[in-house]
C-alpha atoms as a PDB file:
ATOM      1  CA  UNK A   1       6.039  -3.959  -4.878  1.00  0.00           C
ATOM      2  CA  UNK A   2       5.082  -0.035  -4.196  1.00  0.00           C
ATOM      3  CA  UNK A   3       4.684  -0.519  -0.740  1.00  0.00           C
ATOM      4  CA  UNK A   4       8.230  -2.154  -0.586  1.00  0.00           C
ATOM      5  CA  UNK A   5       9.752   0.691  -2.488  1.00  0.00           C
ATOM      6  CA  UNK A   6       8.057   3.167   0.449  1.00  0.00           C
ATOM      7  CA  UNK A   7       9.387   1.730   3.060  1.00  0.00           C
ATOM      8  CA  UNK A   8      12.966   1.544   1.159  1.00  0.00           C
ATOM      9  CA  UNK A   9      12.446   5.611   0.964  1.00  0.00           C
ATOM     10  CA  UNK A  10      10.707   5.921   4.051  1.00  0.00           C
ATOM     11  CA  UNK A  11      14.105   3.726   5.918  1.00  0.00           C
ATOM     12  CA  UNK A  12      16.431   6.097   3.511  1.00  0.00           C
ATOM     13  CA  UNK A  13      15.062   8.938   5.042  1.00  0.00           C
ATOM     14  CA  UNK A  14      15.426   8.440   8.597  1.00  0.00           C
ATOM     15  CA  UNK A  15      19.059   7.885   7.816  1.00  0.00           C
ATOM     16  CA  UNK A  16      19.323  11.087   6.190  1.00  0.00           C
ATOM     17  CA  UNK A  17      17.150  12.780   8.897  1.00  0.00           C
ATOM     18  CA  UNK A  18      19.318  10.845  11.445  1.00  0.00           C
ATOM     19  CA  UNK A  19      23.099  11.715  10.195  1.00  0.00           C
ATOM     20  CA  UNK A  20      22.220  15.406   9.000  1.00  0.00           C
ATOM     21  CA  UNK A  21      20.094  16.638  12.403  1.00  0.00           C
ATOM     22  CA  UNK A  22      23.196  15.160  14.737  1.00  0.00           C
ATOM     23  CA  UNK A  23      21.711  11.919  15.966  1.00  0.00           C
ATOM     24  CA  UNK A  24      18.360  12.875  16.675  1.00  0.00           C
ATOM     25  CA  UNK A  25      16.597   9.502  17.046  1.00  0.00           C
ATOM     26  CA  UNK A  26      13.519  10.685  17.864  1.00  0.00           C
ATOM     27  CA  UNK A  27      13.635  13.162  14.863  1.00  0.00           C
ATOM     28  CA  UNK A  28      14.168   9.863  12.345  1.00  0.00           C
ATOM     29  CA  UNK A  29      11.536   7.882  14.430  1.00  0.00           C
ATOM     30  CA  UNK A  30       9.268  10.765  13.665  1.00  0.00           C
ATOM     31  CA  UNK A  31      10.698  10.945   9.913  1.00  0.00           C
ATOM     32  CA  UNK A  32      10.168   6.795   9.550  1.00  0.00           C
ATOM     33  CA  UNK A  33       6.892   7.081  11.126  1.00  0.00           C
ATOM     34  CA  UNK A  34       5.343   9.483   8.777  1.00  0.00           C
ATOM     35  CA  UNK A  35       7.056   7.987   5.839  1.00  0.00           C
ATOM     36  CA  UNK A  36       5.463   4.235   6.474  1.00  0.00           C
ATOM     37  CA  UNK A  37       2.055   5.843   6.363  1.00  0.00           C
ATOM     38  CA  UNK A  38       1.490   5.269   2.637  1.00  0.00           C
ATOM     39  CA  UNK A  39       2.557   1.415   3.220  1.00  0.00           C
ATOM     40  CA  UNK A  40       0.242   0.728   6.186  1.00  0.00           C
ATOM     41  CA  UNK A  41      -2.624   2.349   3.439  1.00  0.00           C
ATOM     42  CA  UNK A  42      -1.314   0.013   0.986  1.00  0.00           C
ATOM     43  CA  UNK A  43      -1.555  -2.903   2.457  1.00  0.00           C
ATOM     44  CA  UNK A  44      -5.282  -2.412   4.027  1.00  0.00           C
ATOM     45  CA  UNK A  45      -6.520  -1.552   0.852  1.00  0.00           C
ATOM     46  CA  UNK A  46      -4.568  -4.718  -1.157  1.00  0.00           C
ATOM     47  CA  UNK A  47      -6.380  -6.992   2.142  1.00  0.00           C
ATOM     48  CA  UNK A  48      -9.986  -5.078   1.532  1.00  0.00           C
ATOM     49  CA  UNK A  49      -9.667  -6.141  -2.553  1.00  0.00           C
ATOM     50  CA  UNK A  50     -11.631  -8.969  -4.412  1.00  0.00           C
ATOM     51  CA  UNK A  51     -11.126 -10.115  -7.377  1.00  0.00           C
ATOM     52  CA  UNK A  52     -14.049 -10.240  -9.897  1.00  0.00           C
ATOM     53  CA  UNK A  53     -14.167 -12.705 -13.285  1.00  0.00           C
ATOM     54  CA  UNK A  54     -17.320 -11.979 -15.502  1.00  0.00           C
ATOM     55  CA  UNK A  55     -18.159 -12.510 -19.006  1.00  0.00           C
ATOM     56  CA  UNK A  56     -19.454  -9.934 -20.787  1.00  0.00           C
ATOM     57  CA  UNK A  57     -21.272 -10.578 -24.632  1.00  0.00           C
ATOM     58  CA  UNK A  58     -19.763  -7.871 -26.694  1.00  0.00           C
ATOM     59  CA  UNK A  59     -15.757  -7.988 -24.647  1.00  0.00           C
ATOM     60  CA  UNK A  60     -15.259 -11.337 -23.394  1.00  0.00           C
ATOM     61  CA  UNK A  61     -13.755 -12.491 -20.586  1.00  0.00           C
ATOM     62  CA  UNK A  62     -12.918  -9.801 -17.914  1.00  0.00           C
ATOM     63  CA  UNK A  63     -10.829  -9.191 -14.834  1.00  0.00           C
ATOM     64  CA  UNK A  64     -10.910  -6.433 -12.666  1.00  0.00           C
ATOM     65  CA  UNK A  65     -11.193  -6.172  -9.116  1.00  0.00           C
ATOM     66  CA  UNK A  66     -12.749  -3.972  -6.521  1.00  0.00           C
ATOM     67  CA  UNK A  67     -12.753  -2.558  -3.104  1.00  0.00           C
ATOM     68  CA  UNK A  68     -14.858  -2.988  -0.191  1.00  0.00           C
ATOM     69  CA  UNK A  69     -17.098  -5.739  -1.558  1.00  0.00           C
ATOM     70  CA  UNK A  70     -17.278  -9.427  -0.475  1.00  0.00           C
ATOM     71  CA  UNK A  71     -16.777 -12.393  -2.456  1.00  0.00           C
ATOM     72  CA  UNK A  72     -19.853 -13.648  -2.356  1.00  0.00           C
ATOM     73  CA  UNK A  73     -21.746 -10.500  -3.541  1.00  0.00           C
ATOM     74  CA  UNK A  74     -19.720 -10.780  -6.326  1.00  0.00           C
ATOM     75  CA  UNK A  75     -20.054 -14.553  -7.383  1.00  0.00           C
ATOM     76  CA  UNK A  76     -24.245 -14.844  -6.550  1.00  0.00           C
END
């Protein structure tokens, strides 16, 4: 859902790059470029995430996840 909501500001600003610098297209390409940076991060590091179940004796049941592990070094 964040990454969505960067490219909706990172689209909004090209337009406002676009209309206010007098049609510059390469100025808003530039603009749009540099704005879709944070979504392109996003989504590699949602891909690169694993999930990880364990119970623990004193909590319970836990979730979390983390980054730049594989699946199987978490389940062995």
């Amino acid at each position: 859902m964040q990454a969505a909501q960067y490219g909706i500001y990172g689209a909004f600003s090209a337009l406002r790059v676009f209309a206010i610098c007098d049609r510059n297209i390469t100025l808003a390409i530039i603009v749009l470029m540099l704005n879709l940076v944070p979504v392109g991060t996003n989504i590699y590091d949602f891909s690169r995430e694993t999930d990880l179940f364990y119970v623990d004796p004193v909590l319970g049941a836990i979730c979390t996840f983390n980054l730049d592990v594989s699946g199987t070094v978490n389940f062995q």
